[in-house]
N, C-alpha and C. Protein backbone atom coordinates (compact mmCIF):
# COMPACT_ATOMS: atom_id res chain seq x y z
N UNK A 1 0.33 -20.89 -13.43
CA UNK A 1 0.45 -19.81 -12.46
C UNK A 1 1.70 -20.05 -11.65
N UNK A 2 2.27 -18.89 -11.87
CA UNK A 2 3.54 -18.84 -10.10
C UNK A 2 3.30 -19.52 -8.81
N UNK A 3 3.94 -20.67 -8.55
CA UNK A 3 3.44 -21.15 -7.03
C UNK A 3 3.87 -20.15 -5.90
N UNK A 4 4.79 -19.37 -6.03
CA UNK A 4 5.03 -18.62 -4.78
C UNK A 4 3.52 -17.68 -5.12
N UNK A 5 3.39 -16.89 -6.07
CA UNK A 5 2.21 -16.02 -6.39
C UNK A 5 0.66 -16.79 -5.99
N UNK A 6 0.44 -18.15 -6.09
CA UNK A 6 -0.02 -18.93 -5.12
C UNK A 6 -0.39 -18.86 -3.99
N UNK A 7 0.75 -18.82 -3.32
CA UNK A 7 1.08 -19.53 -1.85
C UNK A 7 0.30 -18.24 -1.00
N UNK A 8 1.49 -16.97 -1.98
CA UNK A 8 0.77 -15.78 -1.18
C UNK A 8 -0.76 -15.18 -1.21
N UNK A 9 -1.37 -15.32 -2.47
CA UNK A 9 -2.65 -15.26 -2.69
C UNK A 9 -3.75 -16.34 -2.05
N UNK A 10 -3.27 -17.75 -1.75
CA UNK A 10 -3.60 -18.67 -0.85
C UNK A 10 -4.01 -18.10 0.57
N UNK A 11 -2.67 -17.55 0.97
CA UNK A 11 -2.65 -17.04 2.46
C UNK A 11 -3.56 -16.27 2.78
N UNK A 12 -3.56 -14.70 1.72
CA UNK A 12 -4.58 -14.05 1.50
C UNK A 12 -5.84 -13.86 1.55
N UNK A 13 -5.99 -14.60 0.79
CA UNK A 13 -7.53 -15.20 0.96
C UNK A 13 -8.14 -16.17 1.85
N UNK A 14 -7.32 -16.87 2.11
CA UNK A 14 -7.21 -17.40 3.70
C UNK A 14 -8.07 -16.86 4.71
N UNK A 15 -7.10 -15.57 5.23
CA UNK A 15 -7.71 -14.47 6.10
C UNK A 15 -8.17 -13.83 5.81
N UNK A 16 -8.80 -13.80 4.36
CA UNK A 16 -10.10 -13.07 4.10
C UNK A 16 -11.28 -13.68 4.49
N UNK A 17 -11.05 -15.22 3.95
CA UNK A 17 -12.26 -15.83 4.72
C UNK A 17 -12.27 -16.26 6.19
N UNK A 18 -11.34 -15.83 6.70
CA UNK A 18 -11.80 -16.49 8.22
C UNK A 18 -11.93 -14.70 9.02
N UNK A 19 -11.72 -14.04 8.62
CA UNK A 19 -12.50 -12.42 8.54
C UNK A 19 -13.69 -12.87 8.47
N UNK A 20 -14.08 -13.06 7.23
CA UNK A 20 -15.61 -13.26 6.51
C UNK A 20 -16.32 -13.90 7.42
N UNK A 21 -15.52 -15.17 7.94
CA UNK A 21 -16.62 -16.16 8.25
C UNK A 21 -17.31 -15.26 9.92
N UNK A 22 -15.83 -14.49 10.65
CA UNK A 22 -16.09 -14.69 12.17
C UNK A 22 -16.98 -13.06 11.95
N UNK A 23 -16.88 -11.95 10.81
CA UNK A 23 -17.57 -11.10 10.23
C UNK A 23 -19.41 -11.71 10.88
N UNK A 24 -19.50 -12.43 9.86
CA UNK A 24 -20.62 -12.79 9.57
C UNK A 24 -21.26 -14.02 10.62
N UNK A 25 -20.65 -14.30 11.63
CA UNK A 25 -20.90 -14.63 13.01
C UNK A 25 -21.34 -13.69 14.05
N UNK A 26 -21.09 -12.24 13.71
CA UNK A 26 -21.22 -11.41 14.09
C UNK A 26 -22.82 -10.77 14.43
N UNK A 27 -23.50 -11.23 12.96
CA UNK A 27 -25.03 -10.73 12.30
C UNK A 27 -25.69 -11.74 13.20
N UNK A 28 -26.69 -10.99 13.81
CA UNK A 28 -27.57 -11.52 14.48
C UNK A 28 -28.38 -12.70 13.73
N UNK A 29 -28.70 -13.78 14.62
CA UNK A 29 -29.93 -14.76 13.56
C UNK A 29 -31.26 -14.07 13.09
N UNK A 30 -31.71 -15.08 12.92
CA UNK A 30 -33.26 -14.78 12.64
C UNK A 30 -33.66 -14.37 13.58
N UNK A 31 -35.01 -13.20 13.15
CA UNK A 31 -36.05 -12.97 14.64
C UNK A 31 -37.23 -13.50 14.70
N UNK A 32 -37.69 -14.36 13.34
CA UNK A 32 -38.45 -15.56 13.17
C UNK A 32 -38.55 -16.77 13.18
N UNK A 33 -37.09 -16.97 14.08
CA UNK A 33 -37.02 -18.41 14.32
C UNK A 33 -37.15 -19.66 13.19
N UNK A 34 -36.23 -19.03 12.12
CA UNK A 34 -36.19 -19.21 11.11
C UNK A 34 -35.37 -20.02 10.71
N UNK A 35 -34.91 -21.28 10.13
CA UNK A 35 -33.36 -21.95 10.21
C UNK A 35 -32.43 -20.65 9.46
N UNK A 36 -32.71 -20.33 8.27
CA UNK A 36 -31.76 -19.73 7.64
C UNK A 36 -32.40 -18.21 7.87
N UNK A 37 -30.99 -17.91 8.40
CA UNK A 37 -31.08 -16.34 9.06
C UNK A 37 -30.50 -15.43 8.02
N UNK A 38 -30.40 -14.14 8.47
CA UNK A 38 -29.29 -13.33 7.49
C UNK A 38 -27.97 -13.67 7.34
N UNK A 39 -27.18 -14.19 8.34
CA UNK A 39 -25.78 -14.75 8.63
C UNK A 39 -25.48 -15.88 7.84
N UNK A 40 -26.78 -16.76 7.18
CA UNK A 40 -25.98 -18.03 7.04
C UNK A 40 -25.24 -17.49 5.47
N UNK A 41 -26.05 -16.96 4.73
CA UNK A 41 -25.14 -16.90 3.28
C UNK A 41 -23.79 -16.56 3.44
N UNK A 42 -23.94 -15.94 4.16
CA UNK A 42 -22.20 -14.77 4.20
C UNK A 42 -21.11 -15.99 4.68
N UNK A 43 -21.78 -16.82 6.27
CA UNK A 43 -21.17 -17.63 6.03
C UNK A 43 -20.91 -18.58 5.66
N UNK A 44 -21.89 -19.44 4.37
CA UNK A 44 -21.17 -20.12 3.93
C UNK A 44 -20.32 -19.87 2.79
N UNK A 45 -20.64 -19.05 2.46
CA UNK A 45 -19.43 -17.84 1.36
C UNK A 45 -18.31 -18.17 1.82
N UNK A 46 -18.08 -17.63 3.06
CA UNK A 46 -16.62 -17.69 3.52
C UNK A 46 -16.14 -18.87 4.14
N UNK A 47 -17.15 -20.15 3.84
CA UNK A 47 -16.61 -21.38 4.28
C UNK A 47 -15.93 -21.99 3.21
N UNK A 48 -16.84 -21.71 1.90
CA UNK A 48 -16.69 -22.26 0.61
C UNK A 48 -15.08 -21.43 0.43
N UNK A 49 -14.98 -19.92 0.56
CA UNK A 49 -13.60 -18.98 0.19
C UNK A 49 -12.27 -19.71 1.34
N UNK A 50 -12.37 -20.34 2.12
CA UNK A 50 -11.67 -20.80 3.09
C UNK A 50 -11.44 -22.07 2.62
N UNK A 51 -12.39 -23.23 1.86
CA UNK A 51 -12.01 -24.93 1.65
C UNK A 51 -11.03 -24.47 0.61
N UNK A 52 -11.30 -23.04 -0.41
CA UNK A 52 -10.70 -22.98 -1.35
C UNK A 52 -9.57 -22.65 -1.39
N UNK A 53 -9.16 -21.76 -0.72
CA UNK A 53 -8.09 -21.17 -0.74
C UNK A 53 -6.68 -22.14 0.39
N UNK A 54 -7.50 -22.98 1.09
CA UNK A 54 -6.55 -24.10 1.46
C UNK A 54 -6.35 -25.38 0.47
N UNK A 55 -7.73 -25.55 -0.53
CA UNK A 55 -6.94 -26.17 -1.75
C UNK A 55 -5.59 -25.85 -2.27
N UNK A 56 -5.93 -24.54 -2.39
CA UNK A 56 -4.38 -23.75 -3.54
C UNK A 56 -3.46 -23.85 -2.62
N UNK A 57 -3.49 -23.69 -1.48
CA UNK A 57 -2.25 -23.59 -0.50
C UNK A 57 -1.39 -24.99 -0.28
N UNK A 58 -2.38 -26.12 -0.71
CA UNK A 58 -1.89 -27.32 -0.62
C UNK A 58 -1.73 -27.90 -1.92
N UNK A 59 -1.78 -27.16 -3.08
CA UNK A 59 -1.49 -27.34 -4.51
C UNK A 59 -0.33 -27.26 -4.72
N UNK A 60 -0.24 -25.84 -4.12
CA UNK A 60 1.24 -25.12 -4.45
C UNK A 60 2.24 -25.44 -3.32
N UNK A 61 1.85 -26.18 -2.15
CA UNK A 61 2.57 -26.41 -1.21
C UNK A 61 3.50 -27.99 -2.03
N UNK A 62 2.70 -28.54 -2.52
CA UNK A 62 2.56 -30.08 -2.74
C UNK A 62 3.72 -30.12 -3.99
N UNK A 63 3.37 -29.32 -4.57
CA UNK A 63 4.45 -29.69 -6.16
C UNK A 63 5.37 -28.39 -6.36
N UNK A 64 5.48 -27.89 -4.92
CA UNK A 64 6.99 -27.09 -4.61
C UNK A 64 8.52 -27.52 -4.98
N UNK A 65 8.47 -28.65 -4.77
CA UNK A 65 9.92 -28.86 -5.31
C UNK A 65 10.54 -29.56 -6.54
N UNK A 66 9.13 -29.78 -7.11
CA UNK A 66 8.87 -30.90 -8.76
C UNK A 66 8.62 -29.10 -9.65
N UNK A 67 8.31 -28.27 -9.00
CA UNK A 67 7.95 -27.18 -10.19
C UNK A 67 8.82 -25.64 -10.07
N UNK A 68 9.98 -26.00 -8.87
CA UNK A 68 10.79 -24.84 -8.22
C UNK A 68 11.68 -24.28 -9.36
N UNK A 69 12.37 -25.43 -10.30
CA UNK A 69 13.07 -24.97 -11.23
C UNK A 69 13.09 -24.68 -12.28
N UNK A 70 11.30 -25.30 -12.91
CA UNK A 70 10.81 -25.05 -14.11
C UNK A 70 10.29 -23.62 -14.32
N UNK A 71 9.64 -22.80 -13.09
CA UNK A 71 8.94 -21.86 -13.26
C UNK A 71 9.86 -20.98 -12.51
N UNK A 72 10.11 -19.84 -13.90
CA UNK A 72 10.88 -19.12 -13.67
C UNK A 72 10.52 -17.84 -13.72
N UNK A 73 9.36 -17.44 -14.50
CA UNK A 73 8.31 -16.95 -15.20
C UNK A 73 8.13 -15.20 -14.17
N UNK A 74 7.67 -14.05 -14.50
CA UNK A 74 7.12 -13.27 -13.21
C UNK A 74 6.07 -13.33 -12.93
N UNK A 75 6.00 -12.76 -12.02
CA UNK A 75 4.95 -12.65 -10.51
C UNK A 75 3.81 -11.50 -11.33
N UNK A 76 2.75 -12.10 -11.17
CA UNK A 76 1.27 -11.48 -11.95
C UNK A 76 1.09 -10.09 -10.89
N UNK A 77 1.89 -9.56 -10.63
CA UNK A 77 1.39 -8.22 -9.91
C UNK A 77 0.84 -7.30 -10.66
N UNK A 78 0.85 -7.12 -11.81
CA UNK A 78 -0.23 -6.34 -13.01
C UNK A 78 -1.50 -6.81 -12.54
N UNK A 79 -1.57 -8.17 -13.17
CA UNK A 79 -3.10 -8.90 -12.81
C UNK A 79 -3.70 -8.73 -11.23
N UNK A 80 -2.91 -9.00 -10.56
CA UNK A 80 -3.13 -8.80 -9.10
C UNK A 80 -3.82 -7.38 -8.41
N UNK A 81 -3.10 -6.50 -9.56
CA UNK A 81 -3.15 -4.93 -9.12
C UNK A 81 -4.77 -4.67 -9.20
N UNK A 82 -5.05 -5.12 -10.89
CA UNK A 82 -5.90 -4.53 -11.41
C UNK A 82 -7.31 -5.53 -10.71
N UNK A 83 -7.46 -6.39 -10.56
CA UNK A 83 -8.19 -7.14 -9.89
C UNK A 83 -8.55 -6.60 -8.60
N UNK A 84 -7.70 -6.28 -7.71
CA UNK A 84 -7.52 -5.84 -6.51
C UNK A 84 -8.06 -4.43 -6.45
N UNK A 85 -7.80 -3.69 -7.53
CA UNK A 85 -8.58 -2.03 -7.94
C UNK A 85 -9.94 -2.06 -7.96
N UNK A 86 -9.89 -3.27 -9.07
CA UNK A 86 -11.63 -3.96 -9.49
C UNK A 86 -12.53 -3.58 -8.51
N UNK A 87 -12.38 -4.98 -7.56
CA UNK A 87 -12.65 -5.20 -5.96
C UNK A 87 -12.49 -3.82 -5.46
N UNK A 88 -11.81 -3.01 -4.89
CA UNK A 88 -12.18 -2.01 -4.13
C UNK A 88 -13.47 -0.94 -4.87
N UNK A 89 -13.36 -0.97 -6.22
CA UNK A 89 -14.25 -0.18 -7.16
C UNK A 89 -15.59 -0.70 -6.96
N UNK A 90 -15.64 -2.21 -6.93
CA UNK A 90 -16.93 -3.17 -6.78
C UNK A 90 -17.70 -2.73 -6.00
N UNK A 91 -16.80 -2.68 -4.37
CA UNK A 91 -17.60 -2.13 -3.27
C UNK A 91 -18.14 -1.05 -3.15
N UNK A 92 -17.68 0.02 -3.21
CA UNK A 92 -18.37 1.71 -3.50
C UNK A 92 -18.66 1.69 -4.38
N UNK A 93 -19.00 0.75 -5.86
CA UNK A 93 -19.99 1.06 -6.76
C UNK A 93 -21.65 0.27 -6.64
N UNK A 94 -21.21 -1.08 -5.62
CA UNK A 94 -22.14 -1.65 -5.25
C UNK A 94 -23.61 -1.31 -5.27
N UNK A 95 -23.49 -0.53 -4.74
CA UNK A 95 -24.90 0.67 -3.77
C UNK A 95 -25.22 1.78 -4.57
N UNK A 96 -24.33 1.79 -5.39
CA UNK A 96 -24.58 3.27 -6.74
C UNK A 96 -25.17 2.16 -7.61
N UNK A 97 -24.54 1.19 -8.59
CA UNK A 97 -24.71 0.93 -9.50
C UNK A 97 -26.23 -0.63 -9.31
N UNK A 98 -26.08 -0.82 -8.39
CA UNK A 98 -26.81 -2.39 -7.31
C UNK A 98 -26.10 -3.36 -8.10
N UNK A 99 -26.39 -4.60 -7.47
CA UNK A 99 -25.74 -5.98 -7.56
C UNK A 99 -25.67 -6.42 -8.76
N UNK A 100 -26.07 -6.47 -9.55
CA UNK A 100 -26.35 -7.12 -10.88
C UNK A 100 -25.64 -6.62 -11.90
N UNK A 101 -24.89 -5.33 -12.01
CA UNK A 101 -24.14 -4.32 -12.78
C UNK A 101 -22.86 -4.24 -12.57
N UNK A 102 -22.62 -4.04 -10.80
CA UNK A 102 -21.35 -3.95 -10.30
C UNK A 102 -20.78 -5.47 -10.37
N UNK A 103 -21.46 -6.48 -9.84
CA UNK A 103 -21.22 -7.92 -9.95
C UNK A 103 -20.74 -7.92 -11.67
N UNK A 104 -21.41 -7.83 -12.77
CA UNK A 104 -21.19 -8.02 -13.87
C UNK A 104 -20.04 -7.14 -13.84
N UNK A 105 -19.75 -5.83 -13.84
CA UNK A 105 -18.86 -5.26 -14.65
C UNK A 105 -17.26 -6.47 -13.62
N UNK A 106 -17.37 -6.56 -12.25
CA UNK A 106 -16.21 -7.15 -11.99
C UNK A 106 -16.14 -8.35 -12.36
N UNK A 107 -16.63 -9.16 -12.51
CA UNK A 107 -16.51 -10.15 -13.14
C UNK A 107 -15.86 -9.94 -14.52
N UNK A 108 -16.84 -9.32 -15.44
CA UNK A 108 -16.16 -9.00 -16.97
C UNK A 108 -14.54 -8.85 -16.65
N UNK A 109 -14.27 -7.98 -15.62
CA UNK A 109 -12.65 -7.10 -15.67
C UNK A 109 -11.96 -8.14 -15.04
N UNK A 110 -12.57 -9.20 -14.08
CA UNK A 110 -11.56 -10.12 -13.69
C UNK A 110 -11.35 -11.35 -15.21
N UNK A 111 -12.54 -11.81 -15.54
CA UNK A 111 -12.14 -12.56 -16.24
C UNK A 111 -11.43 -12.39 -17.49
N UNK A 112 -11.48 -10.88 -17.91
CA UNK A 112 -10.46 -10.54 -18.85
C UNK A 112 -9.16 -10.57 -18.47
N UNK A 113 -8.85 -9.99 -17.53
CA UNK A 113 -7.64 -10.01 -16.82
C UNK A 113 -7.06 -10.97 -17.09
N UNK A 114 -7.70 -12.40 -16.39
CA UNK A 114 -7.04 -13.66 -16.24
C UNK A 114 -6.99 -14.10 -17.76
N UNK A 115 -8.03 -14.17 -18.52
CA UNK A 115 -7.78 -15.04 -20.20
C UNK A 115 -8.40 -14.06 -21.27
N UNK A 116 -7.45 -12.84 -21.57
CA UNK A 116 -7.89 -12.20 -22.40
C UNK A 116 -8.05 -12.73 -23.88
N UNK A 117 -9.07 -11.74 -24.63
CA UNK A 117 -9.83 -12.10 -25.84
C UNK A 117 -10.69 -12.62 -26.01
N UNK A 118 -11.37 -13.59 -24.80
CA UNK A 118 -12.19 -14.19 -24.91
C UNK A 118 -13.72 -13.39 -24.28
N UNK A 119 -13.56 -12.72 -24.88
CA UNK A 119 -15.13 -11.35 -24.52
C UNK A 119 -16.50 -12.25 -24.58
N UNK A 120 -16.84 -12.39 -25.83
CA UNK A 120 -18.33 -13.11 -25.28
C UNK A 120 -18.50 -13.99 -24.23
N UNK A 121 -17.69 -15.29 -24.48
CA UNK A 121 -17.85 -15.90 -22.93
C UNK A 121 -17.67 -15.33 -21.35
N UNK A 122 -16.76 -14.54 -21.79
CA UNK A 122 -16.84 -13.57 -20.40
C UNK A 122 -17.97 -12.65 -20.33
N UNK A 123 -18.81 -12.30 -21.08
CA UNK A 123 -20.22 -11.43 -21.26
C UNK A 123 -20.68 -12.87 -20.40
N UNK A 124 -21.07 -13.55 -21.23
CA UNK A 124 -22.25 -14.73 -20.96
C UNK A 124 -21.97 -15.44 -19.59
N UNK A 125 -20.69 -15.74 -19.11
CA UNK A 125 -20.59 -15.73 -17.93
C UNK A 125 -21.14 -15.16 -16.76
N UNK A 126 -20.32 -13.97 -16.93
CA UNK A 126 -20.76 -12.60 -16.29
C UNK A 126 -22.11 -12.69 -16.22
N UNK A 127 -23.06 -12.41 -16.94
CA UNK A 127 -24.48 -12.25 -17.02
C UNK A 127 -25.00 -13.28 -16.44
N UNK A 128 -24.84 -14.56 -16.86
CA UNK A 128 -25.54 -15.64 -16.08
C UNK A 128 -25.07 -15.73 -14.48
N UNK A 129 -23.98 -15.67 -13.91
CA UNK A 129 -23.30 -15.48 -12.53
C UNK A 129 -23.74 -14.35 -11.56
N UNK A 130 -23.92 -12.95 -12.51
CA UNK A 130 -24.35 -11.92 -11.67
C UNK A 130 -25.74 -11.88 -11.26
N UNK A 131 -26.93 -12.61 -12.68
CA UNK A 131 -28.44 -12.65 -12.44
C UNK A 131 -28.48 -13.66 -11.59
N UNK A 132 -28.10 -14.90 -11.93
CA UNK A 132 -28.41 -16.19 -10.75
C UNK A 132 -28.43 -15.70 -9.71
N UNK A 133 -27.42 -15.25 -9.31
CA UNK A 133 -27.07 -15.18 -8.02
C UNK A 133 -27.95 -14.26 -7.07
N UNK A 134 -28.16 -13.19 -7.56
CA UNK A 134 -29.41 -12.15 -7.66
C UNK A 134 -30.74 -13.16 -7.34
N UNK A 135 -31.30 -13.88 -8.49
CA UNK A 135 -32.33 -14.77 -8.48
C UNK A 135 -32.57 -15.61 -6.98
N UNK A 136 -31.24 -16.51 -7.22
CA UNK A 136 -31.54 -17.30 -6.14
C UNK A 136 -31.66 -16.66 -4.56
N UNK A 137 -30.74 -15.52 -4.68
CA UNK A 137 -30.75 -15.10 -3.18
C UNK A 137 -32.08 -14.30 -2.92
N UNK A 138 -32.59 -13.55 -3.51
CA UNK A 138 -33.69 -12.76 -3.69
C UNK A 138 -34.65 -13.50 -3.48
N UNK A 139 -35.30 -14.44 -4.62
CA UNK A 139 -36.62 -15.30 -4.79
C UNK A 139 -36.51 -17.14 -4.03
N UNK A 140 -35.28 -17.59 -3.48
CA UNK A 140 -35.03 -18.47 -2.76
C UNK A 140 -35.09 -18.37 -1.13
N UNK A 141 -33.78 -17.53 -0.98
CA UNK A 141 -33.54 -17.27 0.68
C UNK A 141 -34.57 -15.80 0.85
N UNK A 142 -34.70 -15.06 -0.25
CA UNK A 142 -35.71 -13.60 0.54
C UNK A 142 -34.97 -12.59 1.08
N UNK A 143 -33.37 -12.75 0.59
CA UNK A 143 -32.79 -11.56 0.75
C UNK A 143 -32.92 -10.57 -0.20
N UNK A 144 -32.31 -9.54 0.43
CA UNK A 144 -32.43 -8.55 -0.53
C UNK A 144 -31.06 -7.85 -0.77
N UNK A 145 -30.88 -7.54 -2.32
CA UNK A 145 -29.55 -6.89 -2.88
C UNK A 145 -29.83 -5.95 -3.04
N UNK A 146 -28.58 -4.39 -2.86
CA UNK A 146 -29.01 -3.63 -3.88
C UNK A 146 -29.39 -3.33 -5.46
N UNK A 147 -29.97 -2.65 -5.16
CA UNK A 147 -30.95 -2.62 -6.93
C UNK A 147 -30.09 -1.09 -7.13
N UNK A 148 -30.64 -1.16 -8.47
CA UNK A 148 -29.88 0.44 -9.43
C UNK A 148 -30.54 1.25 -9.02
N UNK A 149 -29.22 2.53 -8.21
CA UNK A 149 -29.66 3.57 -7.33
C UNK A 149 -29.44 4.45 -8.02
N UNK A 150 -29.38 5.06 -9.46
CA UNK A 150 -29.11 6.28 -10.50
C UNK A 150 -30.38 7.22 -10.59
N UNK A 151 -31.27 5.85 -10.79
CA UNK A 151 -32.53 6.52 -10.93
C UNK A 151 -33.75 6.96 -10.07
């Protein structure tokens, strides 16, 4: 990958998660005096999107001047675009399509994006990533996702 394309997607996501995190500081706790409230998933989402995205920032910060002249390569703004379309599509399909569909189809379109041809594993991915996640939050913490609103 481009370290400047990096650096800036680093940043990015950066202040997505510290959005996210002070977002979701926002949501009231429990009203059952409960340890884990509605707030905690979201934020540790955006704690986990924040350790990460200062990894990459210190990846690409770190082997800046050992990789400045080798990579000459362009800037993934295709990939970037369509990912970024994904994501806005994700959200307003969220609530139409519920979690398990919209989660899958973006996933499928990101991970093609990034390593195309490789379709089944990106199915089987997809599928196992979008149900887990569903599973655990649902039948673990007792939240609730949207479900398929067509019908």
């Amino acid at each position: 990958m481009v370290k400047s394309f990096d650096k800036i997607s680093g940043i990015v996501f950066l202040v997505i998660s510290l959005l996210f995190i002070s977002g979701s500081l926002k949501i009231s706790g429990s009203a059952y005096g409960s340890a884990v409230g509605p707030k905690t998933y979201p934020l540790i989402l955006g704690i986990v999107l924040a350790l990460l995205s200062l990894r990459l920032l210190y990846e690409s910060f770190k082997k800046h001047a050992e990789t400045e002249q080798k990579e000459k390569s362009q800037m993934y703004y295709k990939n970037f675009g369509i990912i970024l379309v994904s994501a806005i599509l994700y959200v307003f399909l969220l609530e139409l399509l519920g979690f398990i569909i919209s989660t899958f189809l973006f996933l499928l379109v990101a991970f093609q994006v990034m390593e195309r041809g490789k379709i089944i594993a990106s199915i089987i991915i997809s599928a196992v990533f979008s149900i887990g996640v569903y599973m655990m939050y649902v039948n673990l913490l007792g939240g609730t996702l949207p479900k398929f609103a067509l019908f």
